[in-house]
N, C-alpha and C. Protein backbone atom coordinates (compact mmCIF):
# COMPACT_ATOMS: atom_id res chain seq x y z
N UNK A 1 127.30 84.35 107.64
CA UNK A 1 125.96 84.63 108.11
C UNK A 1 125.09 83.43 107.76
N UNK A 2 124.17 83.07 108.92
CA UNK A 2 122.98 81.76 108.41
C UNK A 2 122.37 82.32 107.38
N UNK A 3 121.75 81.22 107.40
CA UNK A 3 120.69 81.60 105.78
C UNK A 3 119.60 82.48 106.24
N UNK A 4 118.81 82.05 107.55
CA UNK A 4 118.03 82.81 107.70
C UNK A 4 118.17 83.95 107.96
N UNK A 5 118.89 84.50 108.85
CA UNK A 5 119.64 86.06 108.65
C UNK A 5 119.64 86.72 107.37
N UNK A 6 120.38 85.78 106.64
CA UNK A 6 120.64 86.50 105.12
C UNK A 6 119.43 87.10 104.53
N UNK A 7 118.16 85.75 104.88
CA UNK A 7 117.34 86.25 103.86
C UNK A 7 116.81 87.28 104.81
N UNK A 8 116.66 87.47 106.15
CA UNK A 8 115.73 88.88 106.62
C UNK A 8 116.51 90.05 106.34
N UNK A 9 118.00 89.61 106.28
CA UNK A 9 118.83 91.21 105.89
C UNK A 9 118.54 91.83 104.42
N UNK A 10 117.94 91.16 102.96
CA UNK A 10 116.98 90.94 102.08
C UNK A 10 115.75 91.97 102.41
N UNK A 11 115.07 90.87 103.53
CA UNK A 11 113.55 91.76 103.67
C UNK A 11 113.84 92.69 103.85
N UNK A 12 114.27 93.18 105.01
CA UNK A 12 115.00 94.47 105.37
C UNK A 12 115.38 95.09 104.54
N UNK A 13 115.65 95.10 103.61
CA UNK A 13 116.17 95.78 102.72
C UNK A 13 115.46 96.55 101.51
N UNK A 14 114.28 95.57 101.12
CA UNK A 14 113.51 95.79 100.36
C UNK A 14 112.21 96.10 100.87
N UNK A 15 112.36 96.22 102.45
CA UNK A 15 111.39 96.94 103.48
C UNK A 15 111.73 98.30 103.33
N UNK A 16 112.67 98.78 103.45
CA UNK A 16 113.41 100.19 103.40
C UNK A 16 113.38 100.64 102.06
N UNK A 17 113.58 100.18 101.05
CA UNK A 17 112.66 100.33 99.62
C UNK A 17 111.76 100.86 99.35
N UNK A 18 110.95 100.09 100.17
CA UNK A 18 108.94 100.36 99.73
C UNK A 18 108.41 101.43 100.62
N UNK A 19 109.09 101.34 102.25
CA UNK A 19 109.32 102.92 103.03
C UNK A 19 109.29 103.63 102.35
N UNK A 20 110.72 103.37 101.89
CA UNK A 20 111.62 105.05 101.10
C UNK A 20 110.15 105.78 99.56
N UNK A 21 109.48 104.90 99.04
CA UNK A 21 108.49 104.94 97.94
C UNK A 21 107.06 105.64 98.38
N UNK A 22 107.03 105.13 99.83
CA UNK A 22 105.75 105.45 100.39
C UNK A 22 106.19 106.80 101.14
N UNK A 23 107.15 106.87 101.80
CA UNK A 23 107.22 107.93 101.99
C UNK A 23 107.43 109.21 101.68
N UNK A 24 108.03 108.95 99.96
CA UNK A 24 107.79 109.70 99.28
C UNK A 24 106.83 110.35 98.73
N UNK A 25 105.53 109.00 98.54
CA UNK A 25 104.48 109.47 98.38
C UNK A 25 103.54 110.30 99.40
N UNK A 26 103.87 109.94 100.46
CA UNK A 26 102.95 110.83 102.24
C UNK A 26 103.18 112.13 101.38
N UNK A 27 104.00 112.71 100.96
CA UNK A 27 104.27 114.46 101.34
C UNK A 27 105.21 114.84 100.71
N UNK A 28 105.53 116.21 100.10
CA UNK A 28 106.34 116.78 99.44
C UNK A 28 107.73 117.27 100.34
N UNK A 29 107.62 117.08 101.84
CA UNK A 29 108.10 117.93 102.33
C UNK A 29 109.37 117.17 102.86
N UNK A 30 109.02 115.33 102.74
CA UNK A 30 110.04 114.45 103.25
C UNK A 30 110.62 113.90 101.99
N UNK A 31 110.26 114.09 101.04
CA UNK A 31 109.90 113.38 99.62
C UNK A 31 111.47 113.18 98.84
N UNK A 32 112.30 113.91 99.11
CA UNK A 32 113.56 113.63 98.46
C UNK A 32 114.38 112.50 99.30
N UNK A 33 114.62 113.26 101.34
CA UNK A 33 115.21 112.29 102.01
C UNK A 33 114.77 111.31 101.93
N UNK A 34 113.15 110.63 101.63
CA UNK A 34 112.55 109.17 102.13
C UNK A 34 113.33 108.95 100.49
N UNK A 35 113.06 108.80 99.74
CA UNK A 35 113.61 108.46 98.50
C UNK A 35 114.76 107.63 98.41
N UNK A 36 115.69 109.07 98.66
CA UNK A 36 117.03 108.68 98.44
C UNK A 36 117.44 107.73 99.66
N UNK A 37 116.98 108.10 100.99
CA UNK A 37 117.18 107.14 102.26
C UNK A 37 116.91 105.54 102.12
N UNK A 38 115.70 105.40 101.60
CA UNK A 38 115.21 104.14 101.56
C UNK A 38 115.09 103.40 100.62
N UNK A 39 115.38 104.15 99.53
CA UNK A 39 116.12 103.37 97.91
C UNK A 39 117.87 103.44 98.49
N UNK A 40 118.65 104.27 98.30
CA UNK A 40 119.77 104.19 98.99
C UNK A 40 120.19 103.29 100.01
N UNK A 41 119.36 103.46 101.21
CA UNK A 41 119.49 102.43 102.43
C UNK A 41 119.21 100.89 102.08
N UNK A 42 118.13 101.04 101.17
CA UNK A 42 118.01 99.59 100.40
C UNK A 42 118.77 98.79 100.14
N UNK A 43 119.49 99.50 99.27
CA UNK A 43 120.25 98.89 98.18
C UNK A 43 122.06 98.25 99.15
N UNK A 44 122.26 99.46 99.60
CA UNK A 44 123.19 99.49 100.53
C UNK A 44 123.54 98.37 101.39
N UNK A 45 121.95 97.72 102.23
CA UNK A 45 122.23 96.65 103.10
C UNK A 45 122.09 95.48 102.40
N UNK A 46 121.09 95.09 100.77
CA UNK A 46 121.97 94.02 100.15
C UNK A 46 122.87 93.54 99.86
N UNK A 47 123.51 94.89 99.24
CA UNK A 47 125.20 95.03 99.30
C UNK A 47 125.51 94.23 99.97
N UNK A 48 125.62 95.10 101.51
CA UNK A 48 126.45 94.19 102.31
C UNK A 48 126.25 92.93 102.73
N UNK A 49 124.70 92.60 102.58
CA UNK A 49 124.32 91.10 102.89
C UNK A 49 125.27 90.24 101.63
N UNK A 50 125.29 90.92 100.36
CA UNK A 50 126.06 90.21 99.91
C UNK A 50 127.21 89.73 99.85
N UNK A 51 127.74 90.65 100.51
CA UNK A 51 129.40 90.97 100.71
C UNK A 51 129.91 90.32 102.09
N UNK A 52 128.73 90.15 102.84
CA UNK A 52 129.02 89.43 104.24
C UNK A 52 128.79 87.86 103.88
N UNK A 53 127.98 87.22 103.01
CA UNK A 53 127.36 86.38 102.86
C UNK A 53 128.57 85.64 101.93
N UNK A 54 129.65 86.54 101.53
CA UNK A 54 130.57 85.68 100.60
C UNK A 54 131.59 85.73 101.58
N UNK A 55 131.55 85.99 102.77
CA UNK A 55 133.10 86.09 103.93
C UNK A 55 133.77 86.88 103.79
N UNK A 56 133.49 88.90 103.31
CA UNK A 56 134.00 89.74 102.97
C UNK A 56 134.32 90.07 104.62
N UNK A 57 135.38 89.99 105.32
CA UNK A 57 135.20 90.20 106.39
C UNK A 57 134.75 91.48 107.25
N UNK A 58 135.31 92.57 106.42
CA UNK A 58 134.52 93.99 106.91
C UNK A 58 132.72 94.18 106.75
N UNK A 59 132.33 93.09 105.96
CA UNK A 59 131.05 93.73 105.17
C UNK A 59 130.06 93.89 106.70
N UNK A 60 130.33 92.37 107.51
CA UNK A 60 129.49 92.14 108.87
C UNK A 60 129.18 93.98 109.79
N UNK A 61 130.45 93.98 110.17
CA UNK A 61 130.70 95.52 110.45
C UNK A 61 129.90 96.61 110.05
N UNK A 62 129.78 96.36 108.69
CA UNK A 62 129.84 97.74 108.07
C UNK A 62 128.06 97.53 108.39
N UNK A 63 127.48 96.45 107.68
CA UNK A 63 126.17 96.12 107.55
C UNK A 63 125.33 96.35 109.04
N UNK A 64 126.01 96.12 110.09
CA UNK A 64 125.64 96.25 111.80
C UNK A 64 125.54 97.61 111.81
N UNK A 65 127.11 98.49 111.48
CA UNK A 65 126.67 99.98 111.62
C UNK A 65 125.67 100.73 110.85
N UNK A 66 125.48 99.99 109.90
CA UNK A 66 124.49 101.05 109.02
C UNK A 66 123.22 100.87 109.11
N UNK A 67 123.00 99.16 109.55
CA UNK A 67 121.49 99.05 110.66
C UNK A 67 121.42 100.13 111.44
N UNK A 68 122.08 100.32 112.56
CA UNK A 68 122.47 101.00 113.75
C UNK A 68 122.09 102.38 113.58
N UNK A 69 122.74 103.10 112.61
CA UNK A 69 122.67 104.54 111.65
C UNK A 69 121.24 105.11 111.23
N UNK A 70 120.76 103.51 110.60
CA UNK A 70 119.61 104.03 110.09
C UNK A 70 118.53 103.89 110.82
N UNK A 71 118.47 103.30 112.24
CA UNK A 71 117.45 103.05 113.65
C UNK A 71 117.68 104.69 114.18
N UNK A 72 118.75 105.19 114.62
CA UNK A 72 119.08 106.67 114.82
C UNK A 72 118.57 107.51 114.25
N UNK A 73 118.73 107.33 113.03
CA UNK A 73 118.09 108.49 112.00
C UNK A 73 116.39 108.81 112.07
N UNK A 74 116.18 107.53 112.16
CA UNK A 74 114.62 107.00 111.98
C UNK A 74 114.35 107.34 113.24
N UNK A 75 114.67 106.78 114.48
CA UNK A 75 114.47 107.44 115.61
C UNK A 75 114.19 108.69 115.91
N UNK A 76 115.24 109.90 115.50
CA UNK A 76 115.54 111.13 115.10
C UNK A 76 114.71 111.93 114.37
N UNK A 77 114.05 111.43 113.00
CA UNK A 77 113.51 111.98 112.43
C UNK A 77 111.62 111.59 112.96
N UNK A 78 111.86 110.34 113.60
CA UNK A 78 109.91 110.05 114.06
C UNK A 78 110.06 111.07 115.00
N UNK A 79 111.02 111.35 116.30
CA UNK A 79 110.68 112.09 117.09
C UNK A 79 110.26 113.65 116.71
N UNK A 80 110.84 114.33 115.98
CA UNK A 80 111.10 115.78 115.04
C UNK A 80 109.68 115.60 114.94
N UNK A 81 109.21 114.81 113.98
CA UNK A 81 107.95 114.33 113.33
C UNK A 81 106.77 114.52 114.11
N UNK A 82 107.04 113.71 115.28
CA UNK A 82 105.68 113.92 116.52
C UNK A 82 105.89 114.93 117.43
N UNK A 83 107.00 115.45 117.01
CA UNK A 83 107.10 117.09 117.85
C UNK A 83 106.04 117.79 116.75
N UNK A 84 105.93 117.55 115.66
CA UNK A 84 104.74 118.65 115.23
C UNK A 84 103.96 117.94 114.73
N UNK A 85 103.49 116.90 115.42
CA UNK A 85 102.26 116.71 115.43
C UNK A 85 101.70 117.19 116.64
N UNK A 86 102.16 117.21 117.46
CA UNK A 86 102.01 117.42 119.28
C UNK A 86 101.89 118.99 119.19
N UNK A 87 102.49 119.64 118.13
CA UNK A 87 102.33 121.32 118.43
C UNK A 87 101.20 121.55 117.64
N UNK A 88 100.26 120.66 117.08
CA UNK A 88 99.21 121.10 116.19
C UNK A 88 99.53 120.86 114.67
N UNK A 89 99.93 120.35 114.19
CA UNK A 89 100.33 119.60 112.95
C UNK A 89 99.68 118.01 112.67
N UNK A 90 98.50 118.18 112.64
CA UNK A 90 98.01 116.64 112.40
C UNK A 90 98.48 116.15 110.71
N UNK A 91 98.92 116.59 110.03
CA UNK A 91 99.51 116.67 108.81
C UNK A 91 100.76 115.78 108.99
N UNK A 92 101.30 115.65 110.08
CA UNK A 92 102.69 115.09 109.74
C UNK A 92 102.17 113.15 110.76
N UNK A 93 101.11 113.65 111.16
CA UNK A 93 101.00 112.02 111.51
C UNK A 93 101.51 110.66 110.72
N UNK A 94 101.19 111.10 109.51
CA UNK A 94 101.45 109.97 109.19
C UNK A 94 102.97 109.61 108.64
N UNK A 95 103.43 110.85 108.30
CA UNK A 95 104.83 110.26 107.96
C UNK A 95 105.23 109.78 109.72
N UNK A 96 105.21 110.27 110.58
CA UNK A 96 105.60 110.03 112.26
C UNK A 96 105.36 108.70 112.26
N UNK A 97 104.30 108.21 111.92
CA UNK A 97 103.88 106.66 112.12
C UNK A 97 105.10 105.81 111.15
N UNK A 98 104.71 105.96 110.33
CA UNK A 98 105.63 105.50 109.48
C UNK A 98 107.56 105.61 109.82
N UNK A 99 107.72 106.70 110.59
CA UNK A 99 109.28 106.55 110.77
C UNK A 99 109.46 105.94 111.69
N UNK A 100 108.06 105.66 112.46
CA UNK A 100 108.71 105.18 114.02
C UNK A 100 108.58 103.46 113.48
N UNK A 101 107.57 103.04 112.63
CA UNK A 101 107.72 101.83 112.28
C UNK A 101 108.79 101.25 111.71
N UNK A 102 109.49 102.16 110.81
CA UNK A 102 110.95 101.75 110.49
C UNK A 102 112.09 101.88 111.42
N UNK A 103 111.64 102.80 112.47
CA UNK A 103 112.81 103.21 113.64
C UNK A 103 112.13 101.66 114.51
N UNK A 104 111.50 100.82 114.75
CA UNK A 104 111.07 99.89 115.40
C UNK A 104 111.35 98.31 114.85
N UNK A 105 111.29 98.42 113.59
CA UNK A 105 111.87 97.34 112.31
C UNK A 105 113.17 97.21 112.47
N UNK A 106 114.31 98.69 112.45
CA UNK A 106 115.62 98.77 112.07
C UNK A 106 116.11 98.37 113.74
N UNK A 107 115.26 98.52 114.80
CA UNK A 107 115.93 98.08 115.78
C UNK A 107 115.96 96.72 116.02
N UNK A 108 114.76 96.33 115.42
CA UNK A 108 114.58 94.28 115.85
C UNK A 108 115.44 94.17 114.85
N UNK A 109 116.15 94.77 113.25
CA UNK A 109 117.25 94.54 112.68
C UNK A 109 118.70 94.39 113.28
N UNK A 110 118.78 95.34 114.09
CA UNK A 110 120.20 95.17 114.69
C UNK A 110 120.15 94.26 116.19
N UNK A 111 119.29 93.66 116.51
CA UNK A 111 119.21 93.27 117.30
C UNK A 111 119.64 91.81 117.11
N UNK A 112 118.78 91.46 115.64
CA UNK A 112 118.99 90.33 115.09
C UNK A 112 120.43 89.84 114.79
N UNK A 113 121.01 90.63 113.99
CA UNK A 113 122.61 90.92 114.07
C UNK A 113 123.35 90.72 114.97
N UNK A 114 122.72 91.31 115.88
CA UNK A 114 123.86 91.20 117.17
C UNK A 114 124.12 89.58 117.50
N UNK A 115 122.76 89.09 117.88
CA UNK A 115 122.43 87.41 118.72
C UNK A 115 122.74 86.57 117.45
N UNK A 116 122.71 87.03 116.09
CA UNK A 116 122.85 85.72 115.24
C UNK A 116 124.59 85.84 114.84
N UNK A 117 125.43 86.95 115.18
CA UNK A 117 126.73 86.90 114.64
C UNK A 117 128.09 85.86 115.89
């Protein structure tokens, strides 16, 4: 992997971090999944930046699918999200904002992946 890749697979990473922190803080009600998702998801794609970055040859793979995974999820869970905001739930706006920004991040992530591998 270039250097510059490496280091946004980094940002990315420690983007999904400060998510996973903030979104813990929005609300009690997302407060365990954002946590464990975005400390977990964090940690996970350094990993593999690291593991790709030393010529682990599976790591590339693994690091693409779990971009991929976590754009789905995020996708998945903003939509859920603005389904109740849309039914009268102005309460969940802001976590909605917030997932779709990471569901919008994690896609220019795998995108990046794709054109720089």
């Amino acid at each position: 992997m270039k250097k510059t890749p490496l280091l946004l697979c980094y940002v990315y990473a420690v983007f999904l971090v400060a998510t996973g922190i903030l979104g813990y803080r929005l609300g009690p009600m997302h407060a365990s999944i954002s946590l464990v998702g975005g400390v977990g998801g964090g940690i996970l794609v350094a990993a593999l930046s690291l593991l790709n970055s030393r010529k682990i040859l599976w790591a590339y793979m693994a690091l693409r699918t779990a971009v991929s995974v976590f754009a789905l999820s995020f996708a998945w869970r903003a939509a859920d999200a603005w389904k109740l905001v849309f039914a009268g739930s102005p309460e969940h706006s802001a976590i909605a904002s917030l997932l779709s920004v990471m569901c919008v991040v994690s896609l220019a992530m795998v995108l990046n992946l794709l054109k720089n591998r």
